[in-house]
Structures are given as structure tokens and as C-alpha cells.
N, C-alpha and C. Protein backbone atom coordinates (compact mmCIF):
# COMPACT_ATOMS: atom_id res chain seq x y z
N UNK A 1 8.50 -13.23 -18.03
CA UNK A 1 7.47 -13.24 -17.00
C UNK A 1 7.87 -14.18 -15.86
N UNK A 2 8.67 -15.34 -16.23
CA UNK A 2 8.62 -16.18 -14.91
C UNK A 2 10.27 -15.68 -13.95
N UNK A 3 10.30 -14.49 -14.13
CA UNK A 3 11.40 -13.29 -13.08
C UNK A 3 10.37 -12.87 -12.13
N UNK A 4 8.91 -12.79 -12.51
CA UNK A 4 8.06 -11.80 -11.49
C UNK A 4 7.05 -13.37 -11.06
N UNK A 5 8.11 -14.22 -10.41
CA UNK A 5 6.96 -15.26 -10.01
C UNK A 5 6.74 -15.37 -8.62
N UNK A 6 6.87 -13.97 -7.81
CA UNK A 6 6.45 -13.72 -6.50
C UNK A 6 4.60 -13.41 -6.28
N UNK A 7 4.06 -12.65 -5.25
CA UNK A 7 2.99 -12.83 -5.22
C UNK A 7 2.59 -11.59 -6.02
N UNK A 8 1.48 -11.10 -6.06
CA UNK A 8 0.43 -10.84 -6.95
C UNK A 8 0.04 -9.34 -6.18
N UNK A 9 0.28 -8.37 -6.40
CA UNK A 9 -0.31 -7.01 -5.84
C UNK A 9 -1.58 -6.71 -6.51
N UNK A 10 -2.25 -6.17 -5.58
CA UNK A 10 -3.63 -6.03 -6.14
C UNK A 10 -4.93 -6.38 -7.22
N UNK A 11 -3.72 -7.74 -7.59
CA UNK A 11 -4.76 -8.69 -8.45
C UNK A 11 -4.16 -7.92 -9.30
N UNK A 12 -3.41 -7.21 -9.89
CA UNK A 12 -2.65 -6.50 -10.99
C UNK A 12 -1.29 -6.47 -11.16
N UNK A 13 -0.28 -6.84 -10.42
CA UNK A 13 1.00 -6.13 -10.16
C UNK A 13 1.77 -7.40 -9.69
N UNK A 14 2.70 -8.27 -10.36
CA UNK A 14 3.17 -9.27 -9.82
C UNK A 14 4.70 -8.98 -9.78
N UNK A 15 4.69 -9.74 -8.61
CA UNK A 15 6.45 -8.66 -7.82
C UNK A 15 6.99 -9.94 -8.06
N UNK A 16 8.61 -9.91 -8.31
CA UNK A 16 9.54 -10.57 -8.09
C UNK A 16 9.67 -11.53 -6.85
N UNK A 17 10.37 -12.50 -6.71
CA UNK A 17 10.79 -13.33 -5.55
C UNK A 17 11.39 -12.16 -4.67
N UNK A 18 11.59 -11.66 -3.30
CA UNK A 18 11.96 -11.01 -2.56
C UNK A 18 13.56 -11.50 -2.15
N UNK A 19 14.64 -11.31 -2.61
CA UNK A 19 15.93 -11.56 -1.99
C UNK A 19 15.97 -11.99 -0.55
N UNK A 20 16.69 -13.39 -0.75
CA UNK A 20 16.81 -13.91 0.83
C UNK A 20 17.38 -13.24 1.88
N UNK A 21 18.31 -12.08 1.92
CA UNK A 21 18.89 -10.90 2.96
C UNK A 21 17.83 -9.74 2.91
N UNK A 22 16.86 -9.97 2.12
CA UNK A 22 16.49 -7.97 2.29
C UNK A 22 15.22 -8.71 3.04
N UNK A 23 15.24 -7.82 4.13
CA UNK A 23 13.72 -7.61 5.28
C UNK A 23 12.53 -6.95 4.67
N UNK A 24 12.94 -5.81 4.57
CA UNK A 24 11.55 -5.01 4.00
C UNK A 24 12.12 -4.70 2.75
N UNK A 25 10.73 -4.88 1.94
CA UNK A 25 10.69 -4.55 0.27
C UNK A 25 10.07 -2.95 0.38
N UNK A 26 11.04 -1.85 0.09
CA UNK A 26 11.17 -0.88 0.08
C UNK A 26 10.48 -0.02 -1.42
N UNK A 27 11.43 -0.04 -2.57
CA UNK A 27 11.22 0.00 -4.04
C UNK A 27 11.56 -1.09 -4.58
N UNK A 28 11.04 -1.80 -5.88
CA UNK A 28 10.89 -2.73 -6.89
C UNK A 28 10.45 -2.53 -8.12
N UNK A 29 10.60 -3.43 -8.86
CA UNK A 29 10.25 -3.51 -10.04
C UNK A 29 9.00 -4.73 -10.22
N UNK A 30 8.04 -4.54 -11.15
CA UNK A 30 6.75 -5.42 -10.90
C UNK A 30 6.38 -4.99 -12.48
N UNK A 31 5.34 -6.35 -13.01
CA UNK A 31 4.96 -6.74 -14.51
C UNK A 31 3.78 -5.79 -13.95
N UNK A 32 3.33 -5.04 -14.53
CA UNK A 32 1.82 -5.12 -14.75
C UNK A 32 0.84 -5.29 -15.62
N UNK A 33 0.28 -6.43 -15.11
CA UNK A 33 -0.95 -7.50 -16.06
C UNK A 33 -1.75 -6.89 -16.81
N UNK A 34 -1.69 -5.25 -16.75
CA UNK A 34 -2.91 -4.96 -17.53
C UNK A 34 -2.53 -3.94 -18.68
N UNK A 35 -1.20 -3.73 -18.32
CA UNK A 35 -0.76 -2.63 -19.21
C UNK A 35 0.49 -3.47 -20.09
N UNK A 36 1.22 -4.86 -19.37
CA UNK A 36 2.10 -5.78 -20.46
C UNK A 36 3.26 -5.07 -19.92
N UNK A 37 3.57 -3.80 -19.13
CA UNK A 37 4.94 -3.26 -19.06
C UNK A 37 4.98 -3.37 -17.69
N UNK A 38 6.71 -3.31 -17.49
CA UNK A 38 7.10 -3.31 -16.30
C UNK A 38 6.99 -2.03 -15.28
N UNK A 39 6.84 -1.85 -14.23
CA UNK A 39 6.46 -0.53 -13.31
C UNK A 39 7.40 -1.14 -12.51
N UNK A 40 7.79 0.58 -11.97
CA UNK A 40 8.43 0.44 -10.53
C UNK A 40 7.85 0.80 -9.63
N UNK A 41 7.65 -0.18 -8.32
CA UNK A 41 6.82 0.44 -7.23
C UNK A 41 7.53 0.66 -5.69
N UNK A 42 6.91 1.76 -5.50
CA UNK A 42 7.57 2.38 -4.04
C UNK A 42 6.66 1.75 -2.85
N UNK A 43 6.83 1.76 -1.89
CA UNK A 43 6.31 1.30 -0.12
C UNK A 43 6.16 3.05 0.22
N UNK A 44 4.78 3.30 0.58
CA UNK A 44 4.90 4.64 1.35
C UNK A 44 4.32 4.52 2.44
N UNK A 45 5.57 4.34 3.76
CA UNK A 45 4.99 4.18 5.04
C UNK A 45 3.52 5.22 5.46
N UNK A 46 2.82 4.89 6.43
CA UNK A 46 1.95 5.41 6.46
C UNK A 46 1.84 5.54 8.22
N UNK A 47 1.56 6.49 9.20
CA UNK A 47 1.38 6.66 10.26
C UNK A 47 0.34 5.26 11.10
N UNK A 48 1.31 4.92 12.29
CA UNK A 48 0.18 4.22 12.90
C UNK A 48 -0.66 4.41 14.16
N UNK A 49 -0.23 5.78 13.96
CA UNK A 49 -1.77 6.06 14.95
C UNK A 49 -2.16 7.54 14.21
N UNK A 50 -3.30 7.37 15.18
CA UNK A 50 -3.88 8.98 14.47
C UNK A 50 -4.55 9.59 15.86
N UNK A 51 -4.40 10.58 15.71
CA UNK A 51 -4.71 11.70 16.49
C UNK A 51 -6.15 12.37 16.53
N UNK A 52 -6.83 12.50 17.64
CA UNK A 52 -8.11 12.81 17.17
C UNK A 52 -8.87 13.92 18.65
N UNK A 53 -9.57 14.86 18.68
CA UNK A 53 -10.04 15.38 19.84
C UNK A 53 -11.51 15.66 19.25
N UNK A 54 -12.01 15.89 20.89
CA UNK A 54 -13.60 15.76 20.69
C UNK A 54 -14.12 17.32 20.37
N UNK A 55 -15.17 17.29 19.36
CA UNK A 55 -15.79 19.06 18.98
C UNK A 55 -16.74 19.06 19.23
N UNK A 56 -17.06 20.27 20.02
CA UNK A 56 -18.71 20.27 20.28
C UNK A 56 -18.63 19.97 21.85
N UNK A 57 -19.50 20.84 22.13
CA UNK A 57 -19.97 20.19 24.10
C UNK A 57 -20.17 19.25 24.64
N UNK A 58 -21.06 18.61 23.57
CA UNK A 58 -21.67 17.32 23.66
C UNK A 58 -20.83 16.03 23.31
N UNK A 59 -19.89 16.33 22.30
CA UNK A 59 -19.00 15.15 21.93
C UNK A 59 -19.50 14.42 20.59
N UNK A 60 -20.27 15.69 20.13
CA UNK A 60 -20.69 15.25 18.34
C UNK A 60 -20.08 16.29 17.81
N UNK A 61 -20.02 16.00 16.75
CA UNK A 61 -20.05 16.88 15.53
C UNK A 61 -20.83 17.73 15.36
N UNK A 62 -20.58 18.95 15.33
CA UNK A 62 -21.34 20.13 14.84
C UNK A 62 -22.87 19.71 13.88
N UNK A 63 -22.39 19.26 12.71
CA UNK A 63 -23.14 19.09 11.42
C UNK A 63 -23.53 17.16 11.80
N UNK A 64 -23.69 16.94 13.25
CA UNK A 64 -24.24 15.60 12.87
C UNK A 64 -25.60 15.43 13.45
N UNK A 65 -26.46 14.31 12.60
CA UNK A 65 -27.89 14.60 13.41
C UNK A 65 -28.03 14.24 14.64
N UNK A 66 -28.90 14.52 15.67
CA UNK A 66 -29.02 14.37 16.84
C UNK A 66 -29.35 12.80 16.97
């Protein structure tokens, strides 16, 4: 256990020290506290913007109350 003495994912999932050359933590290996076994966990980038247009004449939603 004291290999995964980095920080703490979701109050469940405690990650390793992060290697002094690597920038972004991509995939790893992590204890998890609730199950006693080791997991491997992935990073899944996620979009940072989002796209959105207006419906309706008015600029509501069809199905929203007035």
C-alpha cells in the first residue's frame, strides 16, 4: 500500500506518486479501498465546449412551461 501514497480519487481510488518527467497522467494503476484490489484507470478527455442552438420562436423549449 505505501506504492499508492499519491492522492486519493474519489474518496476511493488512491493513485501512485506521479513520475517526475510525465506531464499528464494518461493510464495507471490505483488500490481500490473498497474492493482491496488493484485497478487500472484510464483519463477520458472530454470536449471543452459544447455546442448549442435555440428551438422554438420564442427561444424556449417546446415542452417548457411558459
Amino acid at each position: 500500500m505505501d506504492e499508492y501514497a499519491g492522492r486519493v480519487l474519489a474518496d476511493r481510488y488512491r493513485l501512485p506518486l506521479p513520475p517526475a518527467d510525465e506531464y499528464e497522467l494518461v493510464e495507471t494503476r490505483a488500490f481500490d479501498t473498497y474492493s482491496g484490489q488493484e485497478v487500472h484507470l484510464r483519463q477520458i478527455p472530454l470536449p471543452e465546449t459544447v455546442e448549442a442552438e435555440v428551438v422554438g420562436d420564442d427561444g424556449r423549449y417546446p415542452g417548457a412551461a411558459p
